[in-house]
PDB file of N, CA and C in Angstrom:
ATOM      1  N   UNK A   1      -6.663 -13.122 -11.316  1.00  0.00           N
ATOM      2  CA  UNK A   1      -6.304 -12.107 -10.355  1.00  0.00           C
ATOM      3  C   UNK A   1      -5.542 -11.004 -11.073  1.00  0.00           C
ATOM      4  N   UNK A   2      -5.778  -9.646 -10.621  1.00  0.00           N
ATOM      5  CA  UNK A   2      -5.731  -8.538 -11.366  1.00  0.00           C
ATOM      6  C   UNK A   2      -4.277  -7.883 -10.376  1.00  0.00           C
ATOM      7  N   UNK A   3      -2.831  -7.961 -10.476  1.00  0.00           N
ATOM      8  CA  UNK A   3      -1.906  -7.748 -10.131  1.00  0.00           C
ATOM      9  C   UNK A   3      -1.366  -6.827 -10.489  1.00  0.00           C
ATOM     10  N   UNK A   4      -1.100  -5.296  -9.682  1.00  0.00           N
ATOM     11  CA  UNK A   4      -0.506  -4.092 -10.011  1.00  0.00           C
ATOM     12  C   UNK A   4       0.661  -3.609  -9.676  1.00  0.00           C
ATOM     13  N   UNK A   5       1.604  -2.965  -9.906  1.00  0.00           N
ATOM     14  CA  UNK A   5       2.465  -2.360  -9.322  1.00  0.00           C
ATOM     15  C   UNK A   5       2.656  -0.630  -9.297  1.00  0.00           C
ATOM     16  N   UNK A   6       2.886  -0.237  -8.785  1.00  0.00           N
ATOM     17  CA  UNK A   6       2.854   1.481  -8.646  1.00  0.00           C
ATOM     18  C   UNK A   6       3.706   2.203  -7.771  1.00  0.00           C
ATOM     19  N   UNK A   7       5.131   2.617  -8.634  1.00  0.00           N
ATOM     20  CA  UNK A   7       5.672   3.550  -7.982  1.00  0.00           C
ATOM     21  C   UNK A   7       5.070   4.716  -7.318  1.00  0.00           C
ATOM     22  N   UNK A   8       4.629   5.139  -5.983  1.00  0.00           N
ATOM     23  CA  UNK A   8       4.057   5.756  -5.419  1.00  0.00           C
ATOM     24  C   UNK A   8       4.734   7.363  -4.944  1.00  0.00           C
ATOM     25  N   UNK A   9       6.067   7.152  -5.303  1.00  0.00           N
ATOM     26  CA  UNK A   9       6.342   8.219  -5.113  1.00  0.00           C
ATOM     27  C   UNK A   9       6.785   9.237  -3.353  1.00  0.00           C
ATOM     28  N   UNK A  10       5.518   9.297  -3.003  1.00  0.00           N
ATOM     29  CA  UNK A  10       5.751   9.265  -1.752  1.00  0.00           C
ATOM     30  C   UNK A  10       3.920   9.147  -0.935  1.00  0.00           C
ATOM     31  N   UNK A  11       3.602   8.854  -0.234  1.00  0.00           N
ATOM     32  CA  UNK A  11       2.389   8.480   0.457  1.00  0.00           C
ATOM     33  C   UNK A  11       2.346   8.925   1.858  1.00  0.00           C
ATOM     34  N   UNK A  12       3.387   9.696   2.578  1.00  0.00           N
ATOM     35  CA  UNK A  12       3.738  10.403   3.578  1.00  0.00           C
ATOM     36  C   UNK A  12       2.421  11.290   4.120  1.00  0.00           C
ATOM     37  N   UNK A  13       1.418  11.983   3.403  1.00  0.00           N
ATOM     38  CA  UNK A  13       0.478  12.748   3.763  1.00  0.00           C
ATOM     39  C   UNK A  13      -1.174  11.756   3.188  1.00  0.00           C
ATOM     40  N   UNK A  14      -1.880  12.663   3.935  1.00  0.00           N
ATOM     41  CA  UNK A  14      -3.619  11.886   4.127  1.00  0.00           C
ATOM     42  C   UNK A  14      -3.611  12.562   2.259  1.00  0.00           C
ATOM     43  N   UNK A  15      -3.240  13.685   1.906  1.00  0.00           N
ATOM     44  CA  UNK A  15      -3.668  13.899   0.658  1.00  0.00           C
ATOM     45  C   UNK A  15      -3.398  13.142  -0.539  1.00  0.00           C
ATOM     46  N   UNK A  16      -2.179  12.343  -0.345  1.00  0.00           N
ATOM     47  CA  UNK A  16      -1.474  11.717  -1.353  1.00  0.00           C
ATOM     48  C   UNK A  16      -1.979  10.459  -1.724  1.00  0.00           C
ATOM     49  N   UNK A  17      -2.551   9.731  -0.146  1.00  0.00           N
ATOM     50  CA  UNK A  17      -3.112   8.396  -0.156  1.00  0.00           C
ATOM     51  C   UNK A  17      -4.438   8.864  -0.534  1.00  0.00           C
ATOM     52  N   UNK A  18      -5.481  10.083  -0.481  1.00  0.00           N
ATOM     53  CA  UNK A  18      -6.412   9.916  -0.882  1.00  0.00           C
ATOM     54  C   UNK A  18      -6.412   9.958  -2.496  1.00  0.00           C
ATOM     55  N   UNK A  19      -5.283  10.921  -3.336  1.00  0.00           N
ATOM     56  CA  UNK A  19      -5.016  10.569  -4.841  1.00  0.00           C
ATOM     57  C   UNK A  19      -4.513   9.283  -4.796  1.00  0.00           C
ATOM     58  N   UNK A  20      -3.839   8.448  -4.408  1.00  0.00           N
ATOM     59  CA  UNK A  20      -3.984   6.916  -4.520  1.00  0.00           C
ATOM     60  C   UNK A  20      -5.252   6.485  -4.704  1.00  0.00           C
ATOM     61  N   UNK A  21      -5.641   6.231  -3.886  1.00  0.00           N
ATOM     62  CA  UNK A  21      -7.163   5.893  -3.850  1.00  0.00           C
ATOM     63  C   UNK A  21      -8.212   5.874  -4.916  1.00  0.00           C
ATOM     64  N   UNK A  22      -7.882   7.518  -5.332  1.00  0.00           N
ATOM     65  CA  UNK A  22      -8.936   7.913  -6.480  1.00  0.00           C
ATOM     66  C   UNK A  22      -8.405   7.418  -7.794  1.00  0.00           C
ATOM     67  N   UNK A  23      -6.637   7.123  -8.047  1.00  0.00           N
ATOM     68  CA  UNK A  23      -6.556   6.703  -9.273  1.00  0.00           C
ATOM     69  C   UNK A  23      -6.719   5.103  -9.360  1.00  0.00           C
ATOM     70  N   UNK A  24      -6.491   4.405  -8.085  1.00  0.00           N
ATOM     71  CA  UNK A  24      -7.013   3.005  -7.878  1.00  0.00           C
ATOM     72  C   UNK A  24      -8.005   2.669  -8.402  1.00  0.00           C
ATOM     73  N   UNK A  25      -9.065   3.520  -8.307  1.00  0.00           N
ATOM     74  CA  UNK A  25     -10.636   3.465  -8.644  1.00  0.00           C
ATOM     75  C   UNK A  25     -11.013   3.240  -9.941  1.00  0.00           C
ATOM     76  N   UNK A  26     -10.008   3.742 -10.526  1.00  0.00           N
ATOM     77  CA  UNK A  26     -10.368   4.104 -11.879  1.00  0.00           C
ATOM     78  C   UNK A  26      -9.788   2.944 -12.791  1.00  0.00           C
ATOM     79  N   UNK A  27      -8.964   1.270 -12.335  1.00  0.00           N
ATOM     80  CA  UNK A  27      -8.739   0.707 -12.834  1.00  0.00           C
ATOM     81  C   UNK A  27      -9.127  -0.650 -12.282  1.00  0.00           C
ATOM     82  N   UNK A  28      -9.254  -1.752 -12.851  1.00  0.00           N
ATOM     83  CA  UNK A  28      -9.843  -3.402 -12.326  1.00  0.00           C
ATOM     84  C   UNK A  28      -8.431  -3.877 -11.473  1.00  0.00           C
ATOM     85  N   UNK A  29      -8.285  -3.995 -10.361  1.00  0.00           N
ATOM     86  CA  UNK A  29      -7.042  -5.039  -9.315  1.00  0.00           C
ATOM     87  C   UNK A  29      -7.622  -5.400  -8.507  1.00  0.00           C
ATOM     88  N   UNK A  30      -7.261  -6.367  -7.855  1.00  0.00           N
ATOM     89  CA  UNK A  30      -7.178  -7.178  -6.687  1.00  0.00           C
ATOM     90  C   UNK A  30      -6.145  -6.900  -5.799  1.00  0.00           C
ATOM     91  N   UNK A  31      -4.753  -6.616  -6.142  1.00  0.00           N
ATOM     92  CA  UNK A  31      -4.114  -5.960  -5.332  1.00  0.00           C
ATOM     93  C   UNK A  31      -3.011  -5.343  -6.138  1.00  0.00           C
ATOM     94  N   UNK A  32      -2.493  -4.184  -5.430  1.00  0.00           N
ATOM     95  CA  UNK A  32      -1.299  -3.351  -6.106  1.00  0.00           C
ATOM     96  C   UNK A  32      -0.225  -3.109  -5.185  1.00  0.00           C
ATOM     97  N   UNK A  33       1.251  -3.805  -5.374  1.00  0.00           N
ATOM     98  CA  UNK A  33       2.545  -3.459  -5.057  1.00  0.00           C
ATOM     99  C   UNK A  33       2.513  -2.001  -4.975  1.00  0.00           C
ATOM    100  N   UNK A  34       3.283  -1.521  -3.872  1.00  0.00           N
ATOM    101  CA  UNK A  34       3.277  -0.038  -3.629  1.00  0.00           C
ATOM    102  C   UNK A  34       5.107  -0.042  -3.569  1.00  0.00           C
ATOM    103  N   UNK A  35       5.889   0.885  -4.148  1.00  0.00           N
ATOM    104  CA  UNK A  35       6.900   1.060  -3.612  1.00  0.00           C
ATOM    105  C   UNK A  35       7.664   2.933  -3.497  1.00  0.00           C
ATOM    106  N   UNK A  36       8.395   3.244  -2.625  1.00  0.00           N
ATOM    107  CA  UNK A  36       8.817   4.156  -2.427  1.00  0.00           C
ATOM    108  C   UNK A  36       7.896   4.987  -1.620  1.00  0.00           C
ATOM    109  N   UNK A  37       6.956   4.979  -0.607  1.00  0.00           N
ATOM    110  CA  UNK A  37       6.245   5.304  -0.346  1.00  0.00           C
ATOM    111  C   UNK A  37       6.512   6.586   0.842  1.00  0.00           C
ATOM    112  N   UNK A  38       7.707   6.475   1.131  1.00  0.00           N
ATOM    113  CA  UNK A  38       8.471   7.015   2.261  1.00  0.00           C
ATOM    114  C   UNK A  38       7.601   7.834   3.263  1.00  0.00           C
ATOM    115  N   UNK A  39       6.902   6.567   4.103  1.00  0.00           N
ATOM    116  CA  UNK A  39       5.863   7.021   5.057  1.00  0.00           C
ATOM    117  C   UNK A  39       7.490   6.523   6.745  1.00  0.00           C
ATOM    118  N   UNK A  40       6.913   7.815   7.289  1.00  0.00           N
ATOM    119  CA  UNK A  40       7.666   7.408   8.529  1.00  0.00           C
ATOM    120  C   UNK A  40       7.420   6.244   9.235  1.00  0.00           C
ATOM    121  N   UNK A  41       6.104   6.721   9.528  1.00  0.00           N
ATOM    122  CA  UNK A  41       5.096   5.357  10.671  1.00  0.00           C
ATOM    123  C   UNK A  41       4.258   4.705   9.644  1.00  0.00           C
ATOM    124  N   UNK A  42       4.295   3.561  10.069  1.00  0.00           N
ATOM    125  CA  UNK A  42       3.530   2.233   9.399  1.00  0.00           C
ATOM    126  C   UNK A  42       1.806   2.836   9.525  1.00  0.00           C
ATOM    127  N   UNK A  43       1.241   2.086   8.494  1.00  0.00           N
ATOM    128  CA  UNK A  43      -0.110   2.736   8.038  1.00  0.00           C
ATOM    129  C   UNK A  43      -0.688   1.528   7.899  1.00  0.00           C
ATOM    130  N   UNK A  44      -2.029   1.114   8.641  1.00  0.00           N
ATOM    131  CA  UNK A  44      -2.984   0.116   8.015  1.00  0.00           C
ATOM    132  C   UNK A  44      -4.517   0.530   7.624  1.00  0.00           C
ATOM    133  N   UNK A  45      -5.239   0.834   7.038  1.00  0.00           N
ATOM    134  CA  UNK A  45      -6.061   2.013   6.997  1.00  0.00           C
ATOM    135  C   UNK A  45      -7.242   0.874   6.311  1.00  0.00           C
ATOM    136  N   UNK A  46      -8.703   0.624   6.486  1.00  0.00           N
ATOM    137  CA  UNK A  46      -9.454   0.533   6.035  1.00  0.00           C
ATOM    138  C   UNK A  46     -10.582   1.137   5.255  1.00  0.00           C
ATOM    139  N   UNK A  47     -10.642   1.217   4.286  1.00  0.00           N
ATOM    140  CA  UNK A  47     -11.960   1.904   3.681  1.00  0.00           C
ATOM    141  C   UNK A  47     -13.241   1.797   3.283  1.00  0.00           C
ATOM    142  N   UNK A  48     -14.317   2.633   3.326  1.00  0.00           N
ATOM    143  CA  UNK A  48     -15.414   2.078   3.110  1.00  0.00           C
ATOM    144  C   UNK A  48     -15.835   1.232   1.926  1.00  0.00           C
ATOM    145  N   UNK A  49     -14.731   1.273   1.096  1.00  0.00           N
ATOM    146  CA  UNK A  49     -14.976   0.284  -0.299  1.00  0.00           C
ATOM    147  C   UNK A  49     -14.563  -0.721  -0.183  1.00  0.00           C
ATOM    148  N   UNK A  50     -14.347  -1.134   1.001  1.00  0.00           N
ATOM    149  CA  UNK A  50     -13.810  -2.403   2.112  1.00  0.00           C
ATOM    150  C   UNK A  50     -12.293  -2.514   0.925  1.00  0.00           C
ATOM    151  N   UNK A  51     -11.331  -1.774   0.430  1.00  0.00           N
ATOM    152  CA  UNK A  51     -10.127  -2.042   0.303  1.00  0.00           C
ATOM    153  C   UNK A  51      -9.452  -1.178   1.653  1.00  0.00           C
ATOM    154  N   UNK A  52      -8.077  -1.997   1.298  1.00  0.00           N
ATOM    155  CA  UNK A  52      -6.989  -2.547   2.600  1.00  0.00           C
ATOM    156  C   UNK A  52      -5.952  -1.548   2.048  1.00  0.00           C
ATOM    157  N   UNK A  53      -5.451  -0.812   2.891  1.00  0.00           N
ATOM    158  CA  UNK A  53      -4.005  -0.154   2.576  1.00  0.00           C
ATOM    159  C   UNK A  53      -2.729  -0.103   3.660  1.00  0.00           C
ATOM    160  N   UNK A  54      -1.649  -1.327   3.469  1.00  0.00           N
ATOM    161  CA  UNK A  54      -0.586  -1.627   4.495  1.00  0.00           C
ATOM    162  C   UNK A  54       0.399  -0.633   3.684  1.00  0.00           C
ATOM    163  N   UNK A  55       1.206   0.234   4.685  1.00  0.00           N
ATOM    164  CA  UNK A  55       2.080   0.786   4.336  1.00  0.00           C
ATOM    165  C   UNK A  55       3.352   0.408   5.163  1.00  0.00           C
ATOM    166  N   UNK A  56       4.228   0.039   5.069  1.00  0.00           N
ATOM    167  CA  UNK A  56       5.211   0.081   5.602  1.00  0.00           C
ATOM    168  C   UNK A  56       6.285   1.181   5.552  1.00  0.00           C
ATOM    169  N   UNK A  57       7.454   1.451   6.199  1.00  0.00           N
ATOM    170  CA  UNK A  57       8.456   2.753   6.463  1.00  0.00           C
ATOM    171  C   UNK A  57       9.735   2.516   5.531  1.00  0.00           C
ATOM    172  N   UNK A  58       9.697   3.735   5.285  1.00  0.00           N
ATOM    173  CA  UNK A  58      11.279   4.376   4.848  1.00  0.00           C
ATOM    174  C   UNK A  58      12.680   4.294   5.434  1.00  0.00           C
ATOM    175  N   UNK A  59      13.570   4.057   5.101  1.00  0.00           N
ATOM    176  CA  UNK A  59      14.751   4.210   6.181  1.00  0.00           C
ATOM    177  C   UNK A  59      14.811   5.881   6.630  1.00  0.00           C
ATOM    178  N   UNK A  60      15.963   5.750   7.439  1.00  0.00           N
ATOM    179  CA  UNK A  60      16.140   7.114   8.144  1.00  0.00           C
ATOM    180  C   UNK A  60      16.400   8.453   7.278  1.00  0.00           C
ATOM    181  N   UNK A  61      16.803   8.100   6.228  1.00  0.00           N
ATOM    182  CA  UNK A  61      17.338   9.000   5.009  1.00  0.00           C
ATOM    183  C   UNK A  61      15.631   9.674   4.303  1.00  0.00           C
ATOM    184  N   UNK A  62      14.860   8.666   4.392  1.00  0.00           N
ATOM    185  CA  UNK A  62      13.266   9.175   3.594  1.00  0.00           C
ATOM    186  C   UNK A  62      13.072   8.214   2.641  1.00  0.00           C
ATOM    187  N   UNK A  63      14.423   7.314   2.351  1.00  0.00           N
ATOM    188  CA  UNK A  63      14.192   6.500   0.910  1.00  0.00           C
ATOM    189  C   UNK A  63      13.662   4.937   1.113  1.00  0.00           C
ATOM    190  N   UNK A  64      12.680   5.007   0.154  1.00  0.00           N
ATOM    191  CA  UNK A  64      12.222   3.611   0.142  1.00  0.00           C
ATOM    192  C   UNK A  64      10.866   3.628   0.954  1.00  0.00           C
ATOM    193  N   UNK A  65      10.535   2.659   1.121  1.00  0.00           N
ATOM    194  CA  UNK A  65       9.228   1.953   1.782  1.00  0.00           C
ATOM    195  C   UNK A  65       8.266   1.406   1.136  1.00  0.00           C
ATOM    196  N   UNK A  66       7.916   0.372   1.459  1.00  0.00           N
ATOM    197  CA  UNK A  66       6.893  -0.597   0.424  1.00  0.00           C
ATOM    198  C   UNK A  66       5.532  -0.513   0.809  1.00  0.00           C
ATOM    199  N   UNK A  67       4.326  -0.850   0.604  1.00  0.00           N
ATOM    200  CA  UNK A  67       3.043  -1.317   0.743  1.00  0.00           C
ATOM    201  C   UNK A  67       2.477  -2.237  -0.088  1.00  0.00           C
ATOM    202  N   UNK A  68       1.081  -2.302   0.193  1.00  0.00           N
ATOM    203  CA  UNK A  68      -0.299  -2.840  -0.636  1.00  0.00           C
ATOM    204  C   UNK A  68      -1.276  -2.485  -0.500  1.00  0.00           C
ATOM    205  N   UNK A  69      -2.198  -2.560  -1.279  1.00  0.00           N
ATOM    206  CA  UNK A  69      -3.170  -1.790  -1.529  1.00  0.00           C
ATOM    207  C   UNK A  69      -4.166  -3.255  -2.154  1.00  0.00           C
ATOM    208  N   UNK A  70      -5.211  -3.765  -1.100  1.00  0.00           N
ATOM    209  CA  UNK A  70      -5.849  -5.211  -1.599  1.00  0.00           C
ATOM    210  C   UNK A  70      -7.405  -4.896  -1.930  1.00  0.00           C
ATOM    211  N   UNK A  71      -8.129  -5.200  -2.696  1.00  0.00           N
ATOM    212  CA  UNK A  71      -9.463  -4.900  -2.998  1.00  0.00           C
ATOM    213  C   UNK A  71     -10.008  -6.310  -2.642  1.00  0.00           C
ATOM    214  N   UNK A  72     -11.513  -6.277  -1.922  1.00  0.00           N
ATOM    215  CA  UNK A  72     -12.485  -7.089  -2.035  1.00  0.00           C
ATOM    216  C   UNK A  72     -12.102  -8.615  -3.307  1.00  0.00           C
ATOM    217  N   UNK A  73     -12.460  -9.749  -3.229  1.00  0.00           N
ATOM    218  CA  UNK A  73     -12.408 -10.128  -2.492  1.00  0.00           C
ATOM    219  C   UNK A  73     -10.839 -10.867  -1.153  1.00  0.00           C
ATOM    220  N   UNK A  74      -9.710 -10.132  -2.061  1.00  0.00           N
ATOM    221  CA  UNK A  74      -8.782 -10.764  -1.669  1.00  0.00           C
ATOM    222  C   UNK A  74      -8.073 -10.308  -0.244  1.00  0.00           C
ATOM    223  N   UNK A  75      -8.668  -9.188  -0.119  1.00  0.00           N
ATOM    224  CA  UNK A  75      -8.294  -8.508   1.265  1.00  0.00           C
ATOM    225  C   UNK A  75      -9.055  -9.523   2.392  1.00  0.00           C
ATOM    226  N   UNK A  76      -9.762 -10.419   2.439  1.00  0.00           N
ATOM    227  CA  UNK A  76     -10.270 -11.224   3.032  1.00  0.00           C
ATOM    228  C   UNK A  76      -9.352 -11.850   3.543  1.00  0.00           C
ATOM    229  N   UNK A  77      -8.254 -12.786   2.620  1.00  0.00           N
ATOM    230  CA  UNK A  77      -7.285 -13.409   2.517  1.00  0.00           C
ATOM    231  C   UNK A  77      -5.714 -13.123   2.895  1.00  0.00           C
ATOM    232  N   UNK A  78      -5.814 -12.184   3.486  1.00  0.00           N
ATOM    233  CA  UNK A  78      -4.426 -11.318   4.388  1.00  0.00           C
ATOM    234  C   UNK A  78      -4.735 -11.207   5.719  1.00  0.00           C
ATOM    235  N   UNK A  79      -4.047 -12.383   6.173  1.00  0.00           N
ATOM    236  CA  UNK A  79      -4.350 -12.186   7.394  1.00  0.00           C
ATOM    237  C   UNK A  79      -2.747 -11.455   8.121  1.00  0.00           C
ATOM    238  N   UNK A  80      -1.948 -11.035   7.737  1.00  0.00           N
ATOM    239  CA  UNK A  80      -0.863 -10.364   8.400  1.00  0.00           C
ATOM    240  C   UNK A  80      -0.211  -9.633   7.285  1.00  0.00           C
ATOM    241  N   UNK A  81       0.482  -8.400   7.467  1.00  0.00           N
ATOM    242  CA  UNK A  81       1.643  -7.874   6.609  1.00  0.00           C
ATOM    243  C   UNK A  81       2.557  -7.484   7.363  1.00  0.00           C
ATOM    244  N   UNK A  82       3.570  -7.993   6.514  1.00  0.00           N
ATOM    245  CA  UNK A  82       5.602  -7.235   7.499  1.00  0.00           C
ATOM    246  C   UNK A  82       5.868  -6.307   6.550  1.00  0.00           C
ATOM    247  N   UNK A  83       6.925  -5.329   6.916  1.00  0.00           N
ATOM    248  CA  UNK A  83       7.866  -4.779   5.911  1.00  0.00           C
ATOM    249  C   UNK A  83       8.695  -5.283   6.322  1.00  0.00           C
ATOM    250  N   UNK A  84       9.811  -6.152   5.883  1.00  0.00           N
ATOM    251  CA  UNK A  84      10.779  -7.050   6.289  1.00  0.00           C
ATOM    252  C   UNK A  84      12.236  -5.765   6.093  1.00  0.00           C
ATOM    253  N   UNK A  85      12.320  -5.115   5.344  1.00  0.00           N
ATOM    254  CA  UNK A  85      13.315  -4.033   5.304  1.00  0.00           C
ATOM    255  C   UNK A  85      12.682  -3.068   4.038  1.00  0.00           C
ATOM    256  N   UNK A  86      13.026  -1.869   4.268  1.00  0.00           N
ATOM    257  CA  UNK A  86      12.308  -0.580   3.261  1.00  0.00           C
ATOM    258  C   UNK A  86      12.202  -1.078   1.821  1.00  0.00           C
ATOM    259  N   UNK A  87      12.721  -2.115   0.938  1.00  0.00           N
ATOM    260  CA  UNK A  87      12.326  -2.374   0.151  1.00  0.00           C
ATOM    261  C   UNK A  87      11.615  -4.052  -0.432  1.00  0.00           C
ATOM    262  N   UNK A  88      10.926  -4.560   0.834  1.00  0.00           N
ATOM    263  CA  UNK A  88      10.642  -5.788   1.054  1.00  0.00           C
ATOM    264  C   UNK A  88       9.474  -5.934   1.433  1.00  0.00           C
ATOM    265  N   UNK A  89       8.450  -6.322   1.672  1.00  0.00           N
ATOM    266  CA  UNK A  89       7.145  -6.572   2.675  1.00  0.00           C
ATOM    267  C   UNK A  89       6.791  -8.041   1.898  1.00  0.00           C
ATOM    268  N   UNK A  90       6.025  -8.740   2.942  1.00  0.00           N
ATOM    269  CA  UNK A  90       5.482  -9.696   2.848  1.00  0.00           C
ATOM    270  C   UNK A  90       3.931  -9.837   3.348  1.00  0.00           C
ATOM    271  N   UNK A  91       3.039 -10.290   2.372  1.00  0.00           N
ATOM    272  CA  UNK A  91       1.413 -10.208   3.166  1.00  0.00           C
ATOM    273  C   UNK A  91       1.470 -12.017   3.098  1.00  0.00           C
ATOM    274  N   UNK A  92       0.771 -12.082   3.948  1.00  0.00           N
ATOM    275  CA  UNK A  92       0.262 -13.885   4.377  1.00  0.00           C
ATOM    276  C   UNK A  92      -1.181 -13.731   4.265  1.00  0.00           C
TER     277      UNK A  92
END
């Protein structure tokens, strides 16, 4: 299993997650740790390359927020995600 991590910076706009996306592409994972993502509202987004993108929220300040980002076949295998607090999430 191909395990990533990626300071994201911020993921707040459709443009930012679609440069996610495109630099995702360009490397072999199964899934990638997202952190700092400082999205207000929680994000679960499916794509036609059947990968999974859970975003979870920022505190009130803008700072922090975690995600994942799961590729075929392991996105199968998530059946729930929390953000337990802006720098925490858990997938089952």
């Amino acid at each position: 299993m191909a395990t990533c991590t990626f300071n994201a910076r911020t993921l707040a706009s459709e443009a930012c997650i679609e440069d996610l996306m495109m630099q995702a592409r360009k490397i072999k994972y199964d899934i990638i740790g997202l952190t700092k993502t400082k999205r207000h509202c929680p994000l679960h987004a499916t794509f036609e390359t059947d990968e999974e993108l859970f975003l979870g929220t920022c505190d009130s300040t803008g700072v922090g927020g975690v995600g994942v980002l799961a590729n075929m076949p392991l996105v199968m295998n998530i059946d729930w995600y929390e953000s337990l607090t802006t720098p925490i999430a858990v997938c089952d």
